[in-house]
PDB file of N, CA and C in Angstrom:
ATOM      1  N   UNK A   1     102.956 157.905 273.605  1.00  0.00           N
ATOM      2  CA  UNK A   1     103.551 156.597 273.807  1.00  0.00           C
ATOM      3  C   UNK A   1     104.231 156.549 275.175  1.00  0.00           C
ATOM      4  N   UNK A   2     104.875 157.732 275.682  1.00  0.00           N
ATOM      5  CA  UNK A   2     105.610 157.393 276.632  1.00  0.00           C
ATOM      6  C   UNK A   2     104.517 157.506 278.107  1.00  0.00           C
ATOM      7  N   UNK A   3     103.496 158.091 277.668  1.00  0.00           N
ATOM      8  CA  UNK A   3     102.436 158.022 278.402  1.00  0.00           C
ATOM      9  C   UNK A   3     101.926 156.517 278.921  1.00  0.00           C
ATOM     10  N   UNK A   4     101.929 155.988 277.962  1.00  0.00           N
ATOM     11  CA  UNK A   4     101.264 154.151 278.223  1.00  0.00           C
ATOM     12  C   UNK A   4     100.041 154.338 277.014  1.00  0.00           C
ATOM     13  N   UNK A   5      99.887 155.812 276.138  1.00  0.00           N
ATOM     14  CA  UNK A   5      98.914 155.730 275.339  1.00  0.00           C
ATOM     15  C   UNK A   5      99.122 154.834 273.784  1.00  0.00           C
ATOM     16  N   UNK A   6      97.992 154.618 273.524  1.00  0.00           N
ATOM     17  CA  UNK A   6      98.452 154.068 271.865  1.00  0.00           C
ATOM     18  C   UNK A   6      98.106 155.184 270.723  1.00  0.00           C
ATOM     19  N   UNK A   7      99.463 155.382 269.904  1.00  0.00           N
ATOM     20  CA  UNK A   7      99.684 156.387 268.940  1.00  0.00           C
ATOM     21  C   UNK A   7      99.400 155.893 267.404  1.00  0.00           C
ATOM     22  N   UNK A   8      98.347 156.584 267.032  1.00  0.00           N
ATOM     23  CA  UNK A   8      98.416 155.959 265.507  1.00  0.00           C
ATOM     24  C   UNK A   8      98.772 157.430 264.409  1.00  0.00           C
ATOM     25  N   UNK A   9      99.391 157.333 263.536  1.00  0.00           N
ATOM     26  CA  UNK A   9      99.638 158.510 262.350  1.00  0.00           C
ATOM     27  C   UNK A   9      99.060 158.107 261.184  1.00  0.00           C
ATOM     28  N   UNK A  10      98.294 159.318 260.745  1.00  0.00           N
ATOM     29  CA  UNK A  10      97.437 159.169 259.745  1.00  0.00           C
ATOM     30  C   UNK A  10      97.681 160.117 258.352  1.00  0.00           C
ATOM     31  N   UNK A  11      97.910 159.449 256.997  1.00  0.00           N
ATOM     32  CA  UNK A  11      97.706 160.773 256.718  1.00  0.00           C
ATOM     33  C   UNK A  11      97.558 159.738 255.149  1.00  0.00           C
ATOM     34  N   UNK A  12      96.930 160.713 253.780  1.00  0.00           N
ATOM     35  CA  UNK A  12      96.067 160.388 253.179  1.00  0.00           C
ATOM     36  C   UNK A  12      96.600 159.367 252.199  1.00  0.00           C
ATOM     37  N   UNK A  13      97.899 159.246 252.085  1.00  0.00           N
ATOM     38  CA  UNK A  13      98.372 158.480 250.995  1.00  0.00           C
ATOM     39  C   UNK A  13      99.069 157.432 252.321  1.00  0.00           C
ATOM     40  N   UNK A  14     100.294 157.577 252.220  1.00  0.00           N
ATOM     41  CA  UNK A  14     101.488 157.377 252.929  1.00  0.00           C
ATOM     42  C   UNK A  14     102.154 158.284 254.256  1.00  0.00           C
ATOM     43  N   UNK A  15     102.658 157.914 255.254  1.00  0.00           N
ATOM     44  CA  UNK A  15     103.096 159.036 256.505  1.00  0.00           C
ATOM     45  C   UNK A  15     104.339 159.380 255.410  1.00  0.00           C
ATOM     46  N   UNK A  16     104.673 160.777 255.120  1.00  0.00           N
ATOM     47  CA  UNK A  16     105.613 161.430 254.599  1.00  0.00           C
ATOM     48  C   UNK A  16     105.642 161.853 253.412  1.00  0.00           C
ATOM     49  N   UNK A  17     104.012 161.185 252.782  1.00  0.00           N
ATOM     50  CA  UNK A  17     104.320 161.542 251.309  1.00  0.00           C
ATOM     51  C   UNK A  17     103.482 162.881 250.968  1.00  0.00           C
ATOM     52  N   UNK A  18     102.959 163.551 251.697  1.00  0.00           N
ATOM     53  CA  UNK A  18     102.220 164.898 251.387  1.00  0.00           C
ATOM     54  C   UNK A  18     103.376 166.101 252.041  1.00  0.00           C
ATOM     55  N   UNK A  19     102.551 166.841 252.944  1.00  0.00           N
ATOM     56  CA  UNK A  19     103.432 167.512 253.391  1.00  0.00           C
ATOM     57  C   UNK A  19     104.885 167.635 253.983  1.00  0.00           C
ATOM     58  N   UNK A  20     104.846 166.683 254.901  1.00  0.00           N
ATOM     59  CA  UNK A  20     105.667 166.207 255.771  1.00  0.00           C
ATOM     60  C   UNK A  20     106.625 165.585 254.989  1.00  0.00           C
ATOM     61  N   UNK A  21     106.565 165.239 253.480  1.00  0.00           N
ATOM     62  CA  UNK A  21     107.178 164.443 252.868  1.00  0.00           C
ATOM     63  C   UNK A  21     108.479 165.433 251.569  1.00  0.00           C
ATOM     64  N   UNK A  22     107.149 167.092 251.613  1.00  0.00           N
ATOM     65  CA  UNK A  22     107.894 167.815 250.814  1.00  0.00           C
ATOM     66  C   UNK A  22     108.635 169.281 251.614  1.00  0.00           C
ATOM     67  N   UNK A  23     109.017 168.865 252.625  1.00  0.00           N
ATOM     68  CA  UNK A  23     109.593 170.143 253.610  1.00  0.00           C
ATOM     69  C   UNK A  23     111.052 170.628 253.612  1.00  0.00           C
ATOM     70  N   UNK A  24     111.195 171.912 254.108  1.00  0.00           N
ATOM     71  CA  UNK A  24     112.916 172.006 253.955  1.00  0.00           C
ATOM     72  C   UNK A  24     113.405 171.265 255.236  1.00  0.00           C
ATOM     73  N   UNK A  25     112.481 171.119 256.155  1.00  0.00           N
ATOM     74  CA  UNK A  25     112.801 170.380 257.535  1.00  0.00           C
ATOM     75  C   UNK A  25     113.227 171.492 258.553  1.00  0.00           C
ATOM     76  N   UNK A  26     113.020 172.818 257.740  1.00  0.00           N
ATOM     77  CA  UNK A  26     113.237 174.147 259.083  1.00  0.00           C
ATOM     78  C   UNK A  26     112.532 173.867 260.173  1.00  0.00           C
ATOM     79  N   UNK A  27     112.481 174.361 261.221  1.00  0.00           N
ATOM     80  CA  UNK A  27     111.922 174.504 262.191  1.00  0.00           C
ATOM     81  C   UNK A  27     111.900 175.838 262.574  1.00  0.00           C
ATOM     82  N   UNK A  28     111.085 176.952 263.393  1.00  0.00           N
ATOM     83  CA  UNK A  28     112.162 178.656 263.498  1.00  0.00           C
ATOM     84  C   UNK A  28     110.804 179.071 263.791  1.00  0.00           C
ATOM     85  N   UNK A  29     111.084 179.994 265.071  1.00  0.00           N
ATOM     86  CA  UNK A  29     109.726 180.943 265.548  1.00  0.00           C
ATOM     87  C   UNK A  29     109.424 182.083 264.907  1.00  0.00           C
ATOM     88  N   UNK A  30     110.265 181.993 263.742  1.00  0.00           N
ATOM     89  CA  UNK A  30     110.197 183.250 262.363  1.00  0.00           C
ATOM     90  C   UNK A  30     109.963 182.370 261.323  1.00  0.00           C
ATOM     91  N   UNK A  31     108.852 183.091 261.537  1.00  0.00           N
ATOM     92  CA  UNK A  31     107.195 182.032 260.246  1.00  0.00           C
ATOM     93  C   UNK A  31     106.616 183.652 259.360  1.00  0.00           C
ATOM     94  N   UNK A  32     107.855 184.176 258.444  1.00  0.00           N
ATOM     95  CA  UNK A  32     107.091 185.162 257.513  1.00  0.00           C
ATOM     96  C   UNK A  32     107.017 186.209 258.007  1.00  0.00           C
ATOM     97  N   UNK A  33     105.542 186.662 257.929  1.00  0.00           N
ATOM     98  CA  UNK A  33     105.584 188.343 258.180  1.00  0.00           C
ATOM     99  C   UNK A  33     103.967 187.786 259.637  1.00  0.00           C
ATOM    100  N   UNK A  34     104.479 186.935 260.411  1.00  0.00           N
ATOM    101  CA  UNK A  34     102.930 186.293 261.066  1.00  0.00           C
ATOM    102  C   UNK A  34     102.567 187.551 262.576  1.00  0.00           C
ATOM    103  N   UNK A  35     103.687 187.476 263.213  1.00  0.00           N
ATOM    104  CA  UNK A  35     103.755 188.372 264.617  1.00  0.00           C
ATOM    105  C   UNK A  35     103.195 190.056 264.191  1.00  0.00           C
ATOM    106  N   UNK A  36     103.350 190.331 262.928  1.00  0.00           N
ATOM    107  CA  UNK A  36     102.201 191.957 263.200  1.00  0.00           C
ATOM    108  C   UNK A  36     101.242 191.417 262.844  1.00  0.00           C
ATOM    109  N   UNK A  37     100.429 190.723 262.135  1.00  0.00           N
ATOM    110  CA  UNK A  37      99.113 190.192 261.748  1.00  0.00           C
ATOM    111  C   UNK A  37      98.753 190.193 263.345  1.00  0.00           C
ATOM    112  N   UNK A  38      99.258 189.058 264.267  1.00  0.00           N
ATOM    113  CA  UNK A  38      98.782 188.406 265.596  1.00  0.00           C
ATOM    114  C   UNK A  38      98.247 189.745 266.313  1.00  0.00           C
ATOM    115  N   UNK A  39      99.560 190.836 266.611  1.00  0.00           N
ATOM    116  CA  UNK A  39      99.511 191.704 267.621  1.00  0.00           C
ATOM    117  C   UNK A  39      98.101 192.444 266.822  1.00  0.00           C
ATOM    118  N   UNK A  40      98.335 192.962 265.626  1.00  0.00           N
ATOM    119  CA  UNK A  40      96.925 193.422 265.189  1.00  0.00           C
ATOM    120  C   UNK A  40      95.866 192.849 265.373  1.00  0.00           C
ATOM    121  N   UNK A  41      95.247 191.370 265.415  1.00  0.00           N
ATOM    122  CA  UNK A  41      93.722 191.155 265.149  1.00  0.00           C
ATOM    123  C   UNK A  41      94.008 190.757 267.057  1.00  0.00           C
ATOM    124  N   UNK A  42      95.099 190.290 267.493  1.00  0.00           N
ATOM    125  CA  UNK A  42      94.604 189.632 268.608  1.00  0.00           C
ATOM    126  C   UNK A  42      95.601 190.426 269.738  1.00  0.00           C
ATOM    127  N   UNK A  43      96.613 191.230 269.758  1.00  0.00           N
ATOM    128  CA  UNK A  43      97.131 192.115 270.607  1.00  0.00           C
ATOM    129  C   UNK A  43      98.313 191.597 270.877  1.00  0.00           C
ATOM    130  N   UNK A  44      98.668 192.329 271.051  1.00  0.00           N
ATOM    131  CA  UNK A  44     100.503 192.450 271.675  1.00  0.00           C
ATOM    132  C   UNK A  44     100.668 191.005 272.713  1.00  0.00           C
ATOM    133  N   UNK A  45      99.800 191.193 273.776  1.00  0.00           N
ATOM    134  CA  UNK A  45      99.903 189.657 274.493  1.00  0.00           C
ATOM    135  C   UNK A  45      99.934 188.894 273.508  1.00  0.00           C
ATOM    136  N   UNK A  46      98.886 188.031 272.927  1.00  0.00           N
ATOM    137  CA  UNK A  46      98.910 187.236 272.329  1.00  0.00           C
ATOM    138  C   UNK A  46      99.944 186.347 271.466  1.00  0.00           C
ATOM    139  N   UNK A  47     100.319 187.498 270.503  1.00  0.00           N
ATOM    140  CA  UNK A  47     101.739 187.548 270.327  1.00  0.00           C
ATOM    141  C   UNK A  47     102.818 186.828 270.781  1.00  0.00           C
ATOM    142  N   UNK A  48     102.586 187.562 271.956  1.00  0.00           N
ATOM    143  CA  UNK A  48     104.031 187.660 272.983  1.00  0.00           C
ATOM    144  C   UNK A  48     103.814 186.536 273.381  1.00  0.00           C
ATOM    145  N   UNK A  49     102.714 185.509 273.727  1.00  0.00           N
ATOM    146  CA  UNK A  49     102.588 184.057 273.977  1.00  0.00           C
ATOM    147  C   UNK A  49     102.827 183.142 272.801  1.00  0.00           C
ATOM    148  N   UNK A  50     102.409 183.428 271.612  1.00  0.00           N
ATOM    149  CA  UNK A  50     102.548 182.481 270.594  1.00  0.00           C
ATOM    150  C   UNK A  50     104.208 182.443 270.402  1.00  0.00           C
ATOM    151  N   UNK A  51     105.067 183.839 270.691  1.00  0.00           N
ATOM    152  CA  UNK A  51     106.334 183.783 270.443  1.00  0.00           C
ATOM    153  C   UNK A  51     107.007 182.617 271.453  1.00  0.00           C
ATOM    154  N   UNK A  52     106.587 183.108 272.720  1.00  0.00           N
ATOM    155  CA  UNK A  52     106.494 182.259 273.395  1.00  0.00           C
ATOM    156  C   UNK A  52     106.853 180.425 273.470  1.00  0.00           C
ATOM    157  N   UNK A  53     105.912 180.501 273.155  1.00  0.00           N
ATOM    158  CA  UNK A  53     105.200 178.576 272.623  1.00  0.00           C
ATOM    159  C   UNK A  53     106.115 178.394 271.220  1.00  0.00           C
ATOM    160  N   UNK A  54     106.519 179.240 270.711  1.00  0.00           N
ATOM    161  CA  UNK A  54     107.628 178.436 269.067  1.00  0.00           C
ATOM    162  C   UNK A  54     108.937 178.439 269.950  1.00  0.00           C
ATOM    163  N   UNK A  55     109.652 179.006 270.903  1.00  0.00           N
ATOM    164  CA  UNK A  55     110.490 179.522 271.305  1.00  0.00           C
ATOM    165  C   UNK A  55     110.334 177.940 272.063  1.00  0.00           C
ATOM    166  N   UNK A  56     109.417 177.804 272.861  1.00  0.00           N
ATOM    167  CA  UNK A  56     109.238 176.418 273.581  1.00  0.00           C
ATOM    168  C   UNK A  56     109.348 175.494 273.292  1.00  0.00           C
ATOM    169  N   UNK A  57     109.199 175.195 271.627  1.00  0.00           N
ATOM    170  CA  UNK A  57     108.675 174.044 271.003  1.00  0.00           C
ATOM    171  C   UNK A  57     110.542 174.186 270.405  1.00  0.00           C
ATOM    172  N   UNK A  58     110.763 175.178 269.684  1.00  0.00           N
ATOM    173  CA  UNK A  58     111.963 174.463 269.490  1.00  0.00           C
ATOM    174  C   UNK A  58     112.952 174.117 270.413  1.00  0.00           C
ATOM    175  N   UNK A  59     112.873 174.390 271.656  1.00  0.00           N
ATOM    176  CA  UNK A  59     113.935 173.670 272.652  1.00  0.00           C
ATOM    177  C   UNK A  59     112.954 172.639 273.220  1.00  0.00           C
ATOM    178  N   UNK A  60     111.745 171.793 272.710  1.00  0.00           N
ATOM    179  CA  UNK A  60     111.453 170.925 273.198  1.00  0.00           C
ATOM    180  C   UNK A  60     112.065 170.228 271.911  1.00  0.00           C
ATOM    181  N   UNK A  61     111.966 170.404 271.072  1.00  0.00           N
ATOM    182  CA  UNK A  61     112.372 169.362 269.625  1.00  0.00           C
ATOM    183  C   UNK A  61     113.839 169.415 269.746  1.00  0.00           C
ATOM    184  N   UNK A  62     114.642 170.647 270.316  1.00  0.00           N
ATOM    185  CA  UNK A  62     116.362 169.780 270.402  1.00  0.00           C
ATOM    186  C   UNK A  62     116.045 168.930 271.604  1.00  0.00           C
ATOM    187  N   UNK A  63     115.593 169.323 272.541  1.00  0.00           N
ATOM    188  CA  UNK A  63     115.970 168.671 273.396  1.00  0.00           C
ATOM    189  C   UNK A  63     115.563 166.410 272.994  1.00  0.00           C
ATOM    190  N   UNK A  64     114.088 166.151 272.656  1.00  0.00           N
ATOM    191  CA  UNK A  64     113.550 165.349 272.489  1.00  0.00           C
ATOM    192  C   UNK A  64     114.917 164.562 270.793  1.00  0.00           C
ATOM    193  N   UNK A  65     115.803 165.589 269.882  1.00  0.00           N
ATOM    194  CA  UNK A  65     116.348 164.930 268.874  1.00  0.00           C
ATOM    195  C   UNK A  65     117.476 164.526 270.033  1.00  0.00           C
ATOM    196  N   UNK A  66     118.042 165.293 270.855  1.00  0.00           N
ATOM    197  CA  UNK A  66     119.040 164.757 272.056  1.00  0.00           C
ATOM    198  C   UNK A  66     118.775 163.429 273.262  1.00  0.00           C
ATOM    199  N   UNK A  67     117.814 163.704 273.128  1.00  0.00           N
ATOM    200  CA  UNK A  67     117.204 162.017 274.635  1.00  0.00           C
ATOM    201  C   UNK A  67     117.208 160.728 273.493  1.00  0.00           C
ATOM    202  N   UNK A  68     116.550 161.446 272.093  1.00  0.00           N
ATOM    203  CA  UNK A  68     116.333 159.999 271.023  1.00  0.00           C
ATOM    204  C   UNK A  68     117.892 159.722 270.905  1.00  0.00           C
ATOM    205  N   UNK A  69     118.781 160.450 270.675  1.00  0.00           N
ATOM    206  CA  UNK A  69     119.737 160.178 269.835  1.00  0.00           C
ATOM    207  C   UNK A  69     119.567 159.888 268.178  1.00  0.00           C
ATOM    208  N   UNK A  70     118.434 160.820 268.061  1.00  0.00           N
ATOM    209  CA  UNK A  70     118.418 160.741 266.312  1.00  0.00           C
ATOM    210  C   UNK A  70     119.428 161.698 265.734  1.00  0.00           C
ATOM    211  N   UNK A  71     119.631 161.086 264.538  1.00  0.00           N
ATOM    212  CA  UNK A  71     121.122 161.677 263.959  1.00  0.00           C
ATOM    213  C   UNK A  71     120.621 162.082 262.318  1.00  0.00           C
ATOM    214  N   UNK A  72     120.156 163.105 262.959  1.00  0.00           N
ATOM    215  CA  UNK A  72     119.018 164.085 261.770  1.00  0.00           C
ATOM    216  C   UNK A  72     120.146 165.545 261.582  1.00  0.00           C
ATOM    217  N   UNK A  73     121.252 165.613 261.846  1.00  0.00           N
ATOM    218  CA  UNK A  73     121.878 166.899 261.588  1.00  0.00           C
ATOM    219  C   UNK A  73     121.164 168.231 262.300  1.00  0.00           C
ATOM    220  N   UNK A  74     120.555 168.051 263.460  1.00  0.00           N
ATOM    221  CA  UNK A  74     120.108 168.815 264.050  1.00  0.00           C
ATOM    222  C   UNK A  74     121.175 170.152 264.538  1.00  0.00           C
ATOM    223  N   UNK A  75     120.993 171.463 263.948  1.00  0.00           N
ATOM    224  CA  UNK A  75     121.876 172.458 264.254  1.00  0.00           C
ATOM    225  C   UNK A  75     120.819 173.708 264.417  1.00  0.00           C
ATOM    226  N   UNK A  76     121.391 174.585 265.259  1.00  0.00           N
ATOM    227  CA  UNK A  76     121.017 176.295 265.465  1.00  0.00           C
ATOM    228  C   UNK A  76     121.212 177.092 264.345  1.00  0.00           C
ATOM    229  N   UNK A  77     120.597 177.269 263.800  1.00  0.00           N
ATOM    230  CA  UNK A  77     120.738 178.196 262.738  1.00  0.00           C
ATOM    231  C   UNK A  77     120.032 179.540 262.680  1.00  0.00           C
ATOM    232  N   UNK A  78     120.474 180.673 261.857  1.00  0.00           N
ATOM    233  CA  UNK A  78     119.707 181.981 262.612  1.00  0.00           C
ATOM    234  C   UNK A  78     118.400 182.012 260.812  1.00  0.00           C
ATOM    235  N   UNK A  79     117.110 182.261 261.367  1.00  0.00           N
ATOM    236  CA  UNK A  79     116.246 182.358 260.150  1.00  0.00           C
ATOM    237  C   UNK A  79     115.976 183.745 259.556  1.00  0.00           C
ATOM    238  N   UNK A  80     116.078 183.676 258.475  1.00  0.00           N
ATOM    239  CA  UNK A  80     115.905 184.952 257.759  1.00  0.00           C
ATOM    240  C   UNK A  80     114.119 185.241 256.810  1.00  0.00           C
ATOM    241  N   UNK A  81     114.460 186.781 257.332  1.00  0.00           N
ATOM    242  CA  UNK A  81     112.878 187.239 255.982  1.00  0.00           C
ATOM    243  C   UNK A  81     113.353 188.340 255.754  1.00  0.00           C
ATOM    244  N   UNK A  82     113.131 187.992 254.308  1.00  0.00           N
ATOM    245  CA  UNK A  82     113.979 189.472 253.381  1.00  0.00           C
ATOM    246  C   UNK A  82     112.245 190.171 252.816  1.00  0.00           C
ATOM    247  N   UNK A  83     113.045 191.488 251.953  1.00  0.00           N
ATOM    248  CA  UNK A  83     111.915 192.087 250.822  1.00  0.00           C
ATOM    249  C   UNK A  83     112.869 191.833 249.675  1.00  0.00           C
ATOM    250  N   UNK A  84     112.034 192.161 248.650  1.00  0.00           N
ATOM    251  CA  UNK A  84     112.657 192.102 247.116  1.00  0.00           C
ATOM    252  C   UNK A  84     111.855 193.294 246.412  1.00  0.00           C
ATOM    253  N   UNK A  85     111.080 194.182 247.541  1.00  0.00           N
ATOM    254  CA  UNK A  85     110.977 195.574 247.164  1.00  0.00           C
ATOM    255  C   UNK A  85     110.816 196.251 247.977  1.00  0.00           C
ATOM    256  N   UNK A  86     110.291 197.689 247.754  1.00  0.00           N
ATOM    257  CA  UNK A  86     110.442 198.937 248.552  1.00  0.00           C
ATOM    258  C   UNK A  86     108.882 198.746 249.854  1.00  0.00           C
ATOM    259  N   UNK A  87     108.120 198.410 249.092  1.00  0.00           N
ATOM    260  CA  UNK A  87     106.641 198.177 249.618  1.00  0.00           C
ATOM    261  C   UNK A  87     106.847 196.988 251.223  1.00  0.00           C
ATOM    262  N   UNK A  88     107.551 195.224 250.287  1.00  0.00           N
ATOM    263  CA  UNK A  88     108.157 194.562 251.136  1.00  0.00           C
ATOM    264  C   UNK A  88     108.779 195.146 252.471  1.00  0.00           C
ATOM    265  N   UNK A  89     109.982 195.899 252.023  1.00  0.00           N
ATOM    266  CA  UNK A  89     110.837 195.988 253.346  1.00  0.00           C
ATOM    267  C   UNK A  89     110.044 196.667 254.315  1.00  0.00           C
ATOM    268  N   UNK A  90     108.781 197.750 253.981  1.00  0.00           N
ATOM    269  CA  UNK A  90     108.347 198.147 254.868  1.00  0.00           C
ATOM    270  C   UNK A  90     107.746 197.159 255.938  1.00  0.00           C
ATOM    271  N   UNK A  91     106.843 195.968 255.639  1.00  0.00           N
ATOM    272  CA  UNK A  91     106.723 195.004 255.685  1.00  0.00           C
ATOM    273  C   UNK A  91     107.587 194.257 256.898  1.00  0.00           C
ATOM    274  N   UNK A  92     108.515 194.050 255.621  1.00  0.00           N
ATOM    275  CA  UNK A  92     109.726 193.615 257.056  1.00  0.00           C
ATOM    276  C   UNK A  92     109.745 193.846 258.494  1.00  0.00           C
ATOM    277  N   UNK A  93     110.176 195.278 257.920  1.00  0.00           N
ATOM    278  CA  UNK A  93     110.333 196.063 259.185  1.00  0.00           C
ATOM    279  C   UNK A  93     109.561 196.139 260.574  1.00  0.00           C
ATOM    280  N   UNK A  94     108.479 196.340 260.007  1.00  0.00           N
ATOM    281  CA  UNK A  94     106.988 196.061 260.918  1.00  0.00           C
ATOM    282  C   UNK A  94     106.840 195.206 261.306  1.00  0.00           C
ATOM    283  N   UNK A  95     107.347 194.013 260.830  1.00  0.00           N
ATOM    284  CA  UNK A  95     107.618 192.390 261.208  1.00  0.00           C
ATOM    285  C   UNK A  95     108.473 192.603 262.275  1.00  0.00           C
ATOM    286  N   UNK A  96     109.629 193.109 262.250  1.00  0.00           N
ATOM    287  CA  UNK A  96     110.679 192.932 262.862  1.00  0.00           C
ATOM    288  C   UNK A  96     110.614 193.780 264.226  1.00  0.00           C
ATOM    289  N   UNK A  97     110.029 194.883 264.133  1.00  0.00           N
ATOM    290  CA  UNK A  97     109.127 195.394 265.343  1.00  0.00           C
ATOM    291  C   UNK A  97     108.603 195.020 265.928  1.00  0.00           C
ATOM    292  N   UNK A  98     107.401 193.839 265.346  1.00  0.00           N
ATOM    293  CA  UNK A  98     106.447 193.533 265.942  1.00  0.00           C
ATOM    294  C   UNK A  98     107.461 192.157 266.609  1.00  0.00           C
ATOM    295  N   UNK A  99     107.892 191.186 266.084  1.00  0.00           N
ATOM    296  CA  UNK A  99     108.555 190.164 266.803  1.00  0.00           C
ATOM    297  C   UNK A  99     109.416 190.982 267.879  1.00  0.00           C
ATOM    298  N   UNK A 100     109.970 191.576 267.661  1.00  0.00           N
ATOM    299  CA  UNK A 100     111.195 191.759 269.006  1.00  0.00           C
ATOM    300  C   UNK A 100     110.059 192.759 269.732  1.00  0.00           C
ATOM    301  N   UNK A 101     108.891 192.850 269.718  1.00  0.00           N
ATOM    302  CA  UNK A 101     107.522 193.194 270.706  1.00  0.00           C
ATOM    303  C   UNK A 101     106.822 192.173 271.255  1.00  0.00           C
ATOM    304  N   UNK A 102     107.234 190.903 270.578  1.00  0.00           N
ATOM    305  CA  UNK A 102     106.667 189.810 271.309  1.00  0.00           C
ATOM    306  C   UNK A 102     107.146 189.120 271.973  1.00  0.00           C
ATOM    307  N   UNK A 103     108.924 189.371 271.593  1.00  0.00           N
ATOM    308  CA  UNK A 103     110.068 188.533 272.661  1.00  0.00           C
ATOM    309  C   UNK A 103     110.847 187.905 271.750  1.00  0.00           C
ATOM    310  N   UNK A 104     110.677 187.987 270.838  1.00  0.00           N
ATOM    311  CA  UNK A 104     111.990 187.166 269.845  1.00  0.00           C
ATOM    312  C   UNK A 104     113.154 187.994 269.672  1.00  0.00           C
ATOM    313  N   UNK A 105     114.023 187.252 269.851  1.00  0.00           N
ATOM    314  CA  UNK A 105     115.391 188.183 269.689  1.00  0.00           C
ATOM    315  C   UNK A 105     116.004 188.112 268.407  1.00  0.00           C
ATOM    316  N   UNK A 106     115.406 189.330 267.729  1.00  0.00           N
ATOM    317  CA  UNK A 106     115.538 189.691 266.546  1.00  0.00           C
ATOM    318  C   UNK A 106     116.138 190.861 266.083  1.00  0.00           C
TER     319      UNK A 106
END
């Protein structure tokens, strides 16, 4: 839009009533156990760019809730991934390796 383009949103019922409609409204470049999967099938770079680009995107989304002045309770919050067993935390861990290998400060 701010382009001069015309924007249309599509989605199968109603805009908000599928996904978008059932979200916690997180936002967070800690998405699970995703950064050792990446560095494994696609390498450590890769990674280190996708960390990258979430890291980007959420200071493009404060910045863009700050120019709107939308009053969505927008706050910094730190995101968490736990285990709930022994197998899990290993898991974790390897997660947590692998992100602070891609640049997240974790």
């Amino acid at each position: 839009v701010r382009a001069g383009l015309s924007v249309v949103v599509l989605e199968a019922r109603t805009v908000g009533a599928g996904t978008s409609g059932r979200t916690t409204a997180k936002v967070s470049a800690l998405q699970g156990l995703r950064y050792q999967g990446l560095a494994a099938q696609h390498g450590r770079e890769a990674a280190s760019r996708y960390a990258r680009s979430q890291l980007d995107a959420l200071s493009w989304m404060a910045d863009e809730v700050a120019d709107a002045g939308v009053d969505c309770r927008w706050e910094r919050r730190p995101a968490y991934t736990y285990a709930t067993t022994a197998s899990g935390l290993a898991d974790v861990e390897a997660e947590a390796a692998a992100a602070t290998a891609a640049g997240l400060p974790v």
